[in-house]
Protein backbone atom coordinates (compact mmCIF):
# COMPACT_ATOMS: atom_id res chain seq x y z
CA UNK A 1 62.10 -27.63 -38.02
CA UNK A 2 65.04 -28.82 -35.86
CA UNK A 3 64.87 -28.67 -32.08
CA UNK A 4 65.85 -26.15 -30.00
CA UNK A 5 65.88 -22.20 -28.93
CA UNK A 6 63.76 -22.17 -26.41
CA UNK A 7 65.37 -23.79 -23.14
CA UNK A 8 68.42 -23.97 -21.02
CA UNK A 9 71.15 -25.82 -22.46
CA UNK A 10 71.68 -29.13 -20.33
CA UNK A 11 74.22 -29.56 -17.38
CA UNK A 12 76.74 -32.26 -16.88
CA UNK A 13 74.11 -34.53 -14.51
CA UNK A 14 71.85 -34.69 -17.60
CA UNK A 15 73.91 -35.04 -20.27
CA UNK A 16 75.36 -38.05 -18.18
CA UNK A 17 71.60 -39.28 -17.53
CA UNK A 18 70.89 -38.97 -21.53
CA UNK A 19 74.39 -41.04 -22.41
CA UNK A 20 73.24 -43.61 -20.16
CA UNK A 21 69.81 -44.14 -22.14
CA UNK A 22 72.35 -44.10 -25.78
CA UNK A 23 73.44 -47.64 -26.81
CA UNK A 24 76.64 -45.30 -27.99
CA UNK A 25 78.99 -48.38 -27.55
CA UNK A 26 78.93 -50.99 -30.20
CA UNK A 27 77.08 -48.64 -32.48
CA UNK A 28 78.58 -48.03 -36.38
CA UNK A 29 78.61 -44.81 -38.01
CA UNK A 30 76.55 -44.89 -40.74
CA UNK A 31 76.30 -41.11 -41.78
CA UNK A 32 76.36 -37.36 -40.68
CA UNK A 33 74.20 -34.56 -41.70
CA UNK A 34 74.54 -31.08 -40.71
CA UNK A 35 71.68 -28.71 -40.41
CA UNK A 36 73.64 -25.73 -39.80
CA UNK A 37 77.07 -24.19 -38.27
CA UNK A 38 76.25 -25.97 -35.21
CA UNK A 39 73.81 -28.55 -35.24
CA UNK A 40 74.71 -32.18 -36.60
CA UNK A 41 72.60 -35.73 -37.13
CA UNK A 42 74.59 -38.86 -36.27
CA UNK A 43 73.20 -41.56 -37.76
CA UNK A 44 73.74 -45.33 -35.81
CA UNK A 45 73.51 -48.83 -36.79
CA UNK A 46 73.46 -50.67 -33.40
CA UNK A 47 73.30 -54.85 -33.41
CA UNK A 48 70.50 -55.08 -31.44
CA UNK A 49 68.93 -51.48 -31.05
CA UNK A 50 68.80 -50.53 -34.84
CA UNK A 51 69.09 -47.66 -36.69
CA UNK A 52 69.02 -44.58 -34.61
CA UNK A 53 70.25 -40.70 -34.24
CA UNK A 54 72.27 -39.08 -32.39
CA UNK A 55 71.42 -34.99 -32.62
CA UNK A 56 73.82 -32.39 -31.85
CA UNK A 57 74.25 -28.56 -30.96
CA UNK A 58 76.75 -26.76 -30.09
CA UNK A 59 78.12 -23.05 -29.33
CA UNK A 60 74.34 -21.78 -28.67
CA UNK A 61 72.40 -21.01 -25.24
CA UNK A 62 70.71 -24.46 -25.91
CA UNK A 63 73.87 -26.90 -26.60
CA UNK A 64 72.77 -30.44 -26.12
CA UNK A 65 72.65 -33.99 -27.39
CA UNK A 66 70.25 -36.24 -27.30
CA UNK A 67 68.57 -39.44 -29.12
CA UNK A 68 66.62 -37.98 -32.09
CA UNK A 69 63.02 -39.96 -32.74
CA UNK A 70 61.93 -37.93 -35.93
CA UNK A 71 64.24 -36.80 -38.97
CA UNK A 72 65.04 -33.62 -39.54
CA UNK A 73 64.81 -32.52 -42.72
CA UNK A 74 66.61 -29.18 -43.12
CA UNK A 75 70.45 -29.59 -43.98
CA UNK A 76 72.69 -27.01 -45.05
CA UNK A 77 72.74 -26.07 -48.85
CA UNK A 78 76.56 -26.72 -49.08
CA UNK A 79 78.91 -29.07 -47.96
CA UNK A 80 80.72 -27.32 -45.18
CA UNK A 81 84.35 -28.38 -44.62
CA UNK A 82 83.85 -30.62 -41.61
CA UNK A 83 81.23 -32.53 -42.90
CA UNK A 84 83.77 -33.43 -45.53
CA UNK A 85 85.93 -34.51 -43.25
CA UNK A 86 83.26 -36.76 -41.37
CA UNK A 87 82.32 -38.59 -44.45
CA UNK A 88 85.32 -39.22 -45.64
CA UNK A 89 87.20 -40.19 -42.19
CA UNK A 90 84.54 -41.05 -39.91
CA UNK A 91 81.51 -43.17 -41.58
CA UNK A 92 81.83 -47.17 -40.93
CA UNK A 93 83.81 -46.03 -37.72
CA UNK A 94 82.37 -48.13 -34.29
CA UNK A 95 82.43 -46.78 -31.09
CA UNK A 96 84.28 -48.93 -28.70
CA UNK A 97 83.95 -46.55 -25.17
CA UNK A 98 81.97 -43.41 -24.12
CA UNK A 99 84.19 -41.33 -21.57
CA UNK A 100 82.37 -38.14 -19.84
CA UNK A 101 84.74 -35.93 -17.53
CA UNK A 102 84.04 -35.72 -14.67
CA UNK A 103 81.51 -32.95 -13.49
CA UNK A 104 81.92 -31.61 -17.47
CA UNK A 105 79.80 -31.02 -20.44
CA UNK A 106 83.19 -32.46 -22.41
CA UNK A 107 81.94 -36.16 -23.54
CA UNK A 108 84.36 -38.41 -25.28
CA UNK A 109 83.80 -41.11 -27.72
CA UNK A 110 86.46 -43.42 -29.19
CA UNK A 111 85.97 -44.69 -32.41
CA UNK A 112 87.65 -47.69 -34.04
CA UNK A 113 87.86 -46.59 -37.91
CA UNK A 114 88.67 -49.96 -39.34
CA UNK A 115 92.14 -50.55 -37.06
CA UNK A 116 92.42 -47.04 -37.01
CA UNK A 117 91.82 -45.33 -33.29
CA UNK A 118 90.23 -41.95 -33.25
CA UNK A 119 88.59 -39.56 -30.31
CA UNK A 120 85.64 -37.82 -30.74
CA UNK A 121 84.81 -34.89 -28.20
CA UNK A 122 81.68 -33.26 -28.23
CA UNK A 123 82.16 -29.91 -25.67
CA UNK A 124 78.56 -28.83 -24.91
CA UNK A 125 79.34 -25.64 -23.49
CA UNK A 126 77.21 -22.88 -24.55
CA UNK A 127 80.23 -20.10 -25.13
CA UNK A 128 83.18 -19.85 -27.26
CA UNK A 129 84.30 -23.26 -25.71
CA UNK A 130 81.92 -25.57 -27.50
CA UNK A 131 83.31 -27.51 -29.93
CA UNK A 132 83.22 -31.01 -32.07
CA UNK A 133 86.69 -31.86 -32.47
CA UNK A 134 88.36 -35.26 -33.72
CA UNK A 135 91.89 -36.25 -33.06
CA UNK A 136 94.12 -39.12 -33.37
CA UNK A 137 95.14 -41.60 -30.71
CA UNK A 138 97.89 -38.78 -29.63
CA UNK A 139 95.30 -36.28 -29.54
CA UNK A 140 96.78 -34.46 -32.18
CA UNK A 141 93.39 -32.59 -33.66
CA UNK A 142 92.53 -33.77 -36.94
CA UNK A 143 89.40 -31.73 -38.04
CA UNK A 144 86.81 -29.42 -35.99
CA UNK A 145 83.52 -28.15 -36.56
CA UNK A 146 84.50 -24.30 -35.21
CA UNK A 147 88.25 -23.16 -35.82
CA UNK A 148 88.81 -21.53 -32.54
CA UNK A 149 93.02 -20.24 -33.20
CA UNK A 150 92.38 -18.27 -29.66
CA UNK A 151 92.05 -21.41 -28.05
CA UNK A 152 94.47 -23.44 -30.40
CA UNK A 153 92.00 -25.59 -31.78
CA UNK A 154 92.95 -25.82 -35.08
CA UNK A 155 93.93 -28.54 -37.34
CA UNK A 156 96.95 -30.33 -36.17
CA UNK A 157 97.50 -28.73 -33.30
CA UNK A 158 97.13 -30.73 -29.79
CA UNK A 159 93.92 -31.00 -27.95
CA UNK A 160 94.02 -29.48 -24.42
CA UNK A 161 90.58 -31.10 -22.53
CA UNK A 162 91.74 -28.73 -19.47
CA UNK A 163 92.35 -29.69 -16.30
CA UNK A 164 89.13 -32.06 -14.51
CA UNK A 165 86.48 -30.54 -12.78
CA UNK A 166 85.17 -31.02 -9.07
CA UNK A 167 81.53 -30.58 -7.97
CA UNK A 168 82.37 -28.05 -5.52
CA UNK A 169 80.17 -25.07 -5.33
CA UNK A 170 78.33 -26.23 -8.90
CA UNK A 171 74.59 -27.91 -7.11
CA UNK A 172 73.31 -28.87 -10.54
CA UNK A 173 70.28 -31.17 -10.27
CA UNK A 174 67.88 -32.88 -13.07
CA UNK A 175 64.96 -31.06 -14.25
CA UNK A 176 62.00 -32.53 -13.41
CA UNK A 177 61.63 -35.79 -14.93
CA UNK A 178 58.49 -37.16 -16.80
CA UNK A 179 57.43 -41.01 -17.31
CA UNK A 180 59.43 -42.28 -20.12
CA UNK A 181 62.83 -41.65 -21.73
CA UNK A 182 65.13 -38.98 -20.40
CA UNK A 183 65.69 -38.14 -23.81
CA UNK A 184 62.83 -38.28 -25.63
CA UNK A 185 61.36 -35.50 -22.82
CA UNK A 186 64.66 -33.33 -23.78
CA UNK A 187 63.46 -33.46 -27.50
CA UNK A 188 59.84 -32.67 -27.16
CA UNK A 189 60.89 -29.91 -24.36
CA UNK A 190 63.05 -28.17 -27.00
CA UNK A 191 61.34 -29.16 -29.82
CA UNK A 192 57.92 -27.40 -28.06
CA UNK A 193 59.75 -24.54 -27.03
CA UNK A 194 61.79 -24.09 -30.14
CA UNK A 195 58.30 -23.91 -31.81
CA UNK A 196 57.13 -20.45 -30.78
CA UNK A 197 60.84 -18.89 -30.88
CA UNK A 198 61.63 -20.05 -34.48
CA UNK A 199 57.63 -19.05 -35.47
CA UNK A 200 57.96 -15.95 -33.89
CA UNK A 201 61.78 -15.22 -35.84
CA UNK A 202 59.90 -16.34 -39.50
CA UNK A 203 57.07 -14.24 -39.09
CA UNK A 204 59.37 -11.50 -37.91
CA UNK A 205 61.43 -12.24 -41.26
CA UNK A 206 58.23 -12.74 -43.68
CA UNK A 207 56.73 -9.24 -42.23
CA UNK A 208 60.10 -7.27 -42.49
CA UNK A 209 60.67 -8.77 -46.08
CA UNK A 210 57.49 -7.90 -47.19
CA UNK A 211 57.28 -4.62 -45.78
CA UNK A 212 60.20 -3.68 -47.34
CA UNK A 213 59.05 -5.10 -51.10
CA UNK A 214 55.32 -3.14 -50.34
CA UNK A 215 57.65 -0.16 -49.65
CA UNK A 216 59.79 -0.17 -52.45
CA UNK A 217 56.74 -1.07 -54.37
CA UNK A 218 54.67 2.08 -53.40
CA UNK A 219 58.00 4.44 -54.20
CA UNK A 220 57.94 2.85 -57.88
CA UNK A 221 54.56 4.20 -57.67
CA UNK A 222 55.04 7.56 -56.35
CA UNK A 223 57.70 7.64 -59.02
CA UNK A 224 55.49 6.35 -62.10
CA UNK A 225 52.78 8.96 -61.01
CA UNK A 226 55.22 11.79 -61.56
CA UNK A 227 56.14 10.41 -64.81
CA UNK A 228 52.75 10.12 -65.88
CA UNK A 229 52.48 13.62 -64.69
CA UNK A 230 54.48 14.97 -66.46
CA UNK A 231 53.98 13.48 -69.84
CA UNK A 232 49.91 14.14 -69.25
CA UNK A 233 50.29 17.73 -71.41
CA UNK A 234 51.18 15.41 -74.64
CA UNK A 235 47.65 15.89 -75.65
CA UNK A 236 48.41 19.68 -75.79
CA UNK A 237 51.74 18.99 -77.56
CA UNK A 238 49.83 17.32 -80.01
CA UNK A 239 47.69 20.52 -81.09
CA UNK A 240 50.72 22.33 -80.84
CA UNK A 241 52.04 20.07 -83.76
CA UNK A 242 49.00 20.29 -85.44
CA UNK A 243 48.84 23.92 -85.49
CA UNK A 244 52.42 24.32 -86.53
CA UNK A 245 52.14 21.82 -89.64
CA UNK A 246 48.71 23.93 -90.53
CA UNK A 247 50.22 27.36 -90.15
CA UNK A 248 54.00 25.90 -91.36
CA UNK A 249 54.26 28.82 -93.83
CA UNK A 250 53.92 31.21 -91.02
CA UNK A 251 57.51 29.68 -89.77
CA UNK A 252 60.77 31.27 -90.27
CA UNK A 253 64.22 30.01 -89.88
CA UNK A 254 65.86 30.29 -86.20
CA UNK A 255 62.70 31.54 -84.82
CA UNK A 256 62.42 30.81 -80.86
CA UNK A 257 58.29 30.98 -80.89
CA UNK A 258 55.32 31.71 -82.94
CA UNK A 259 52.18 33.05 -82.03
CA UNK A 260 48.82 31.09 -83.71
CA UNK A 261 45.23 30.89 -83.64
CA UNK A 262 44.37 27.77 -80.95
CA UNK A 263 41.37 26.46 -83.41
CA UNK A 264 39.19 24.82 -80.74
CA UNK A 265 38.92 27.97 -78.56
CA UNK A 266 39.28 31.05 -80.92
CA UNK A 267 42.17 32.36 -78.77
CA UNK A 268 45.95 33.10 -79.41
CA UNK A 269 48.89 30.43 -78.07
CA UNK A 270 52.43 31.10 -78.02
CA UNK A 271 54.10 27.86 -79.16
CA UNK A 272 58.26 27.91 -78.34
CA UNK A 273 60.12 26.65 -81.16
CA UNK A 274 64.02 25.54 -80.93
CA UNK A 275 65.64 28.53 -82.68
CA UNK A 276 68.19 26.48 -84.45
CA UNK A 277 65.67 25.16 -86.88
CA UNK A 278 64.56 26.05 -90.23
CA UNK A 279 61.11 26.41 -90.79
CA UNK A 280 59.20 22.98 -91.69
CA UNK A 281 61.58 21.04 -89.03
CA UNK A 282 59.90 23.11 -86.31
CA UNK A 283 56.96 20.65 -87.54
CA UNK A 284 58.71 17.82 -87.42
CA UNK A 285 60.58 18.14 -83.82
CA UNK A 286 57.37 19.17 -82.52
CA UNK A 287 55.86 15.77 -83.45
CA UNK A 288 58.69 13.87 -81.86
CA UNK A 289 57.50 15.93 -78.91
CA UNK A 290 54.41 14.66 -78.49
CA UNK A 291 55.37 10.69 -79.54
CA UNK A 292 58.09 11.29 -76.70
CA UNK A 293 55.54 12.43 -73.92
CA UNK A 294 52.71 10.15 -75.19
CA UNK A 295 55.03 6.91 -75.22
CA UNK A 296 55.89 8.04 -71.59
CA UNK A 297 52.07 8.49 -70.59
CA UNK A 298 51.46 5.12 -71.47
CA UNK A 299 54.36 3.11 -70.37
CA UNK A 300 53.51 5.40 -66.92
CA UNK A 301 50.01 3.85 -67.29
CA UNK A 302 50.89 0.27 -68.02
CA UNK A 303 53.34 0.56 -65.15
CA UNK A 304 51.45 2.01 -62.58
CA UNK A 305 48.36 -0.52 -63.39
CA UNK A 306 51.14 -3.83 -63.14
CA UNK A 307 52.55 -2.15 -59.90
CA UNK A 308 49.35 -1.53 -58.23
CA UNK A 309 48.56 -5.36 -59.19
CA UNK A 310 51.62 -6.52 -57.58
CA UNK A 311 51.10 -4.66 -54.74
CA UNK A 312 47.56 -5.88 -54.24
CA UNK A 313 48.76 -9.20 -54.22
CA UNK A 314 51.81 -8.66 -52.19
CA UNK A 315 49.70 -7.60 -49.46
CA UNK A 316 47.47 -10.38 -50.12
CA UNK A 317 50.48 -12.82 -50.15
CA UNK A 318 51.47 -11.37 -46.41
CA UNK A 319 47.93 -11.52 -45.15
CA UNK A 320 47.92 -15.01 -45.85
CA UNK A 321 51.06 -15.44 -44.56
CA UNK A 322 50.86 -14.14 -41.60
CA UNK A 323 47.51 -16.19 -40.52
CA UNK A 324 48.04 -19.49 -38.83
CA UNK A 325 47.19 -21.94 -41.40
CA UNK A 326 45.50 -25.44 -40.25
CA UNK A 327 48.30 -27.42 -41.80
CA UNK A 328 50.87 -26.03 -39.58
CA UNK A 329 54.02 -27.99 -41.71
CA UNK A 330 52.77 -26.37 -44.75
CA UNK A 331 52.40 -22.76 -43.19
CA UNK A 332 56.19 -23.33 -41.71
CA UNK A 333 57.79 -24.16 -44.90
CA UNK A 334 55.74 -21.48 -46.74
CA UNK A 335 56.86 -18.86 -44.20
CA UNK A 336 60.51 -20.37 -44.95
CA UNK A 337 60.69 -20.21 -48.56
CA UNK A 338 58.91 -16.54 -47.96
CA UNK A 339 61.85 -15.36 -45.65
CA UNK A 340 64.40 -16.20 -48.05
CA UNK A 341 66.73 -13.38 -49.74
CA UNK A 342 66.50 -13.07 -53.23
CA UNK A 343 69.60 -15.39 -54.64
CA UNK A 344 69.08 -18.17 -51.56
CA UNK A 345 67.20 -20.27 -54.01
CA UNK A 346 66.55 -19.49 -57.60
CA UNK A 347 64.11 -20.95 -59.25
CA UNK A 348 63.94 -20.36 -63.29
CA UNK A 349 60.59 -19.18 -65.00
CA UNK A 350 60.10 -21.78 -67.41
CA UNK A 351 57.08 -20.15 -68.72
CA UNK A 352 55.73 -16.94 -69.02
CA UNK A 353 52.86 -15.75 -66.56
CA UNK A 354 52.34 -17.79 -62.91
CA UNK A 355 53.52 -21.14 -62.21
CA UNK A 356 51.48 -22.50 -59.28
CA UNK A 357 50.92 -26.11 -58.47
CA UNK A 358 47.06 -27.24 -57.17
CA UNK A 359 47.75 -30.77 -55.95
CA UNK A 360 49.25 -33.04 -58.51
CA UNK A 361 48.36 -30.72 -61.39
CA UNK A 362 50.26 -27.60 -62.35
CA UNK A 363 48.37 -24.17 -63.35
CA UNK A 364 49.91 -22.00 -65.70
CA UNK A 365 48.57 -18.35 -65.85
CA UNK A 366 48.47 -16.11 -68.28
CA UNK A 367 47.61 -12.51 -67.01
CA UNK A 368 47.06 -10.47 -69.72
CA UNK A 369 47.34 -10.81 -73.86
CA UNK A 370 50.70 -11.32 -74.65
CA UNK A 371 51.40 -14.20 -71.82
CA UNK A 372 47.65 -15.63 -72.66
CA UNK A 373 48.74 -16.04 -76.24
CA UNK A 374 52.03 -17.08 -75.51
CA UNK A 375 51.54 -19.58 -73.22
CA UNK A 376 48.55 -21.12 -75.89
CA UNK A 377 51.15 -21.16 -78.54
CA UNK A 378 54.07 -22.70 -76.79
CA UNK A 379 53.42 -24.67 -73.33
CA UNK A 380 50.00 -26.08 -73.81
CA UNK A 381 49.30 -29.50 -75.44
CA UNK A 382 45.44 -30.59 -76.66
CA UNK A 383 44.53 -32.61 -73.57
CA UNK A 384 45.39 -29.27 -71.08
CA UNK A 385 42.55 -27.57 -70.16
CA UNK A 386 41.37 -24.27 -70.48
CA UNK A 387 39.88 -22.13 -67.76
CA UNK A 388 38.42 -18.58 -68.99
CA UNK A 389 35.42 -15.91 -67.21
CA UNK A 390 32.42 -15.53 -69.49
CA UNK A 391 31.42 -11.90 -70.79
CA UNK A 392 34.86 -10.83 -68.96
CA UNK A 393 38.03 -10.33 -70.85
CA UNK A 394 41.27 -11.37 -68.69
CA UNK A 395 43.60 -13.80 -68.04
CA UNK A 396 43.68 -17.53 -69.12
CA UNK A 397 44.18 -20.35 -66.60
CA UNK A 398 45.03 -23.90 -68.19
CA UNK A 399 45.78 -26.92 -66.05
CA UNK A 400 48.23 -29.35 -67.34
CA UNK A 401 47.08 -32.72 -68.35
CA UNK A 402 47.89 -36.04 -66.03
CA UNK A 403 47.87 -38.58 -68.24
CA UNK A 404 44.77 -41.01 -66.64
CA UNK A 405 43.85 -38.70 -63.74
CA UNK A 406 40.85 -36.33 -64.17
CA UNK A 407 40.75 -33.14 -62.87
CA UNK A 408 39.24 -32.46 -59.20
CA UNK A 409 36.66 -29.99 -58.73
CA UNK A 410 39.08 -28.69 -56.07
CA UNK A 411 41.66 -28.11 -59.08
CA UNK A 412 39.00 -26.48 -61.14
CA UNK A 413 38.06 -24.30 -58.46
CA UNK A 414 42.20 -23.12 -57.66
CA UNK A 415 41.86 -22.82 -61.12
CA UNK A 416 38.92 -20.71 -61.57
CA UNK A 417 39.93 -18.66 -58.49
CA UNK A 418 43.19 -17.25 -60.59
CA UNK A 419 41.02 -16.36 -63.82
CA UNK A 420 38.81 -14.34 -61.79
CA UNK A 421 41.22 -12.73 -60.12
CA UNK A 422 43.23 -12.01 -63.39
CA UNK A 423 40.16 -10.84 -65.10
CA UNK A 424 38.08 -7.62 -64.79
CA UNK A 425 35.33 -9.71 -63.21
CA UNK A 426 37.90 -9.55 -59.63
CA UNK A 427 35.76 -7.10 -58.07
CA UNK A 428 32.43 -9.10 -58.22
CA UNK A 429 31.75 -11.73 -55.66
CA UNK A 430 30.78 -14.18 -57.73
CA UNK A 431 32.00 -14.89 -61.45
CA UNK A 432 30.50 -17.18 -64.61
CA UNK A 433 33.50 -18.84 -66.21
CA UNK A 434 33.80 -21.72 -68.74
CA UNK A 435 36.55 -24.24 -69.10
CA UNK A 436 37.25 -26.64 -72.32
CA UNK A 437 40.12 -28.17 -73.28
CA UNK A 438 43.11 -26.54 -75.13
CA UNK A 439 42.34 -28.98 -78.28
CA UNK A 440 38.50 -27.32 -78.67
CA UNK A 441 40.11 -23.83 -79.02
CA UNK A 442 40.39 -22.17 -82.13
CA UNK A 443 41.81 -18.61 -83.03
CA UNK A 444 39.57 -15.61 -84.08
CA UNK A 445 40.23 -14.49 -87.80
CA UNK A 446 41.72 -10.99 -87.98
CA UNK A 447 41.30 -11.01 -83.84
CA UNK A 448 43.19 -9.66 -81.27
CA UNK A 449 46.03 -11.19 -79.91
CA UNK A 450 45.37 -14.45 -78.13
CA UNK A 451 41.67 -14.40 -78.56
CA UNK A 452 40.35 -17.82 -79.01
CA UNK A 453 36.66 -18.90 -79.46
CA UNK A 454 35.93 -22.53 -77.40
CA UNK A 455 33.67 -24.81 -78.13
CA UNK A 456 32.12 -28.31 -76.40
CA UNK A 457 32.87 -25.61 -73.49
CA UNK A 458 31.31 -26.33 -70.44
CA UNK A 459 29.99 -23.66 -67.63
CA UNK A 460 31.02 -22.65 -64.05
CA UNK A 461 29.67 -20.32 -61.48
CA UNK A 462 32.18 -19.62 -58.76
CA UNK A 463 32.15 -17.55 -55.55
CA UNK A 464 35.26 -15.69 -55.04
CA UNK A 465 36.99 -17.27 -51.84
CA UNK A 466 39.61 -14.51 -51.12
CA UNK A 467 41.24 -17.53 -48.52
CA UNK A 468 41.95 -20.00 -51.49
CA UNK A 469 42.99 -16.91 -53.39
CA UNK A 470 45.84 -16.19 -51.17
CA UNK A 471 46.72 -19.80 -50.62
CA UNK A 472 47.05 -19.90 -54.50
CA UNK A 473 49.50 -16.73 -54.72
CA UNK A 474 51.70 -17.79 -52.13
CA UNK A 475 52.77 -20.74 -53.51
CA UNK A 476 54.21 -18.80 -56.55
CA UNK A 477 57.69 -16.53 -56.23
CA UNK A 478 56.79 -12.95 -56.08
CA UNK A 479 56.78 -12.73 -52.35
């Protein structure tokens, strides 16, 4: 998580105070990474202080700089333009002097490219004027990090610093200073800060994401049920059909409906018939009647029993979510790959079923017939294992095989966790299972699809741990 959002941005006295702790001059620029629109890492090589980084915001309530002790990993997906520019014009370039006006938030660094001068002005103000802008020794602007044409910073056009400041009627003091570095206090102040405000944001994201999935989840449902509905008379289609092909001499050409004898109850029914018919394809249309309404009662079944699945474990997925995990890096990154729009990061399904990783080892689960059988025929090798519930039918679980590593009990458990839940033994607390590997499974003659009988099996008695359980179905895409 970069720094920042969640403190005033700093004033000229201690930006001055922070440039004095830099070894700026005599540094090399080694490279530049940008995190977003305006946040940058410069990265130093100084003869006798090292490697170090310079960090960078601009154009937010928080604009600073400041030395940077821990990496920051985030960086922006794409190459943005100036970034270009940086790496192509500015890397290997040493800084020869470090000007800041006077009583300003404008700092200036020159920069000796190789024989080549260039300025370098970082303008920490928090408002349309901040800026990153480099220009040639006659200040003609070269390249900026925001295009500003209101203010005429563009490229190639001249850079105006403005006139100099006085300290008239502007008091600004230091905050109050801790033991130690200026600007390793600035970091951990923003950095703790920043903390709670970028939390807060993700778990504002993950809940409104989520929400709005569970939502359009529970109208799929709403509109399934109606389906189902009203297909649910196909039973009484059925014995309409029935009746018709018994009684089909009874049937005329063009007649619009026919009165028979319903057999199970004794009493009369008026069946409509489609008048433009002949006779005996009265029979026939009313058969395609009832397929039609029964294949619609059962996809409406299937549907609704895969969308009340999903839902269950979307709401599982934002429970665990939204609990403070005890690895805090882990719970950050999951709420960050959570928040994430469909199309921010694709990720192709190489594999039918759940992908989820357990460590080192990778789970693949099937969740019903087709994906159990599937994923036994074509992504399994002999030396995977197996992980099934005993006297349960259900999904299959196999963990991929690490060449030389044997499988942790904590493995077997993640892995035991998903059968259960993919099984009809989720509603018990506690669950038998047995696990083999793939090599000691053989298909049942003449069974059903994907049935297998194991053998040199061994057993496993597991307590469902609804915590590991959501930990496991995070780590997979659906949310």
């Amino acid at each position: 998580m970069r720094p920042g959002r969640g403190s005033v941005s700093l004033n000229w006295r201690e930006i001055a105070l922070i440039i004095s702790e830099l070894p700026l001059e005599g540094s090399a620029l080694q490279a530049v990474v940008q995190h977003d629109f305006t946040a940058l890492s410069w990265h130093f090589y100084h003869r006798e202080a090292g490697r170090w980084t310079l960090y960078t915001e601009v154009a937010s309530p928080h604009a600073r700089l400041h030395l940077l002790s821990k990496p920051i990993k985030e960086k922006t997906a794409k190459l943005q333009r100036f970034i270009q520019f940086a790496r192509a014009r500015l890397i290997g370039s040493r800084v020869t002097a470090v000007y800041q006006y006077p009583y300003d938030r404008l700092v200036r660094l020159t920069l000796d490219n190789h024989g080549t001068p260039l300025f370098l002005f970082i303008r920490l103000y928090s408002g349309s004027g901040a800026n990153i802008i480099v220009t040639d020794e006659e200040f003609v602007i070269l390249d900026l990090l925001l295009r500003r044409p209101r203010r005429n910073e563009v490229s190639g056009a001249p850079f105006d610093a403005g006139e100099e400041r006085s300290e008239e009627g502007k008091p600004f003091s230091i905050r109050h200073r801790t033991d130690g570095s200026f600007n390793r206090q600035i970091e951990e102040e923003y950095t703790r800060q920043s903390t709670t405000a970028d939390l807060d944001g993700l778990l504002t994201a993950v809940r409104t994401k989520a929400e709005r999935d569970i939502d359009r989840i529970r109208a799929s449902i709403v509109r399934q049920t109606h389906t189902l509905n009203a297909a649910a008379d196909h039973e009484r289609l059925r014995l309409h059909a029935d009746l018709l092909s018994a009684n089909a001499h009874l049937l005329g050409d063009n007649m619009s409906e026919v009165e028979l004898v319903d057999w199970n109850t004794g009493e009369p029914v008026t069946i409509t018939l489609d008048s433009r018919l002949k006779g005996r394809e009265q029979v026939q249309r009313a058969y395609e009647r009832y397929q039609k309404a029964k294949g619609a009662a059962e996809h409406a079944q299937g549907e609704l029993a895969r969308l009340k699945e999903e839902l269950e474990n979307r709401t599982l997925q934002l429970q665990g979510l939204l609990e403070p995990w005890e690895d805090r890096a882990s719970w950050i990154e999951a709420l960050k790959r959570a928040s994430d729009e469909p199309g921010d990061a694709p990720v192709a399904q190489k594999s039918p079923g759940l992908v989820i990783q357990s460590g080192a080892f990778t789970l693949l689960v099937g969740r019903n017939a087709k994906e159990n059988d599937e994923l036994l025929r074509h992504h399994t090798r002999g030396n995977d294992w197996w992980v099934h519930t005993r006297d349960y039918s259900g999904g299959y679980v196999f963990i991929k095989d690490i060449r030389s590593k044997s499988v942790p009990l904590d493995v077997l458990l993640d892995a035991a966790t998903l059968a259960i839940h993919y099984s009809k033994a989720r509603s018990a607390a506690k669950a038998e299972l047995y696990y083999t590997q793939v090599k000691y499974l053989r298909r049942a003659k003449g069974g059903k699809q994907g049935l297998v009988l194991p053998t040199q099996e061994k057993n496993l008695s597991v307590v469902l741990d609804e915590g590991r359980l959501r930990r496991l179905l995070l780590t997979h895409d659906d949310l």
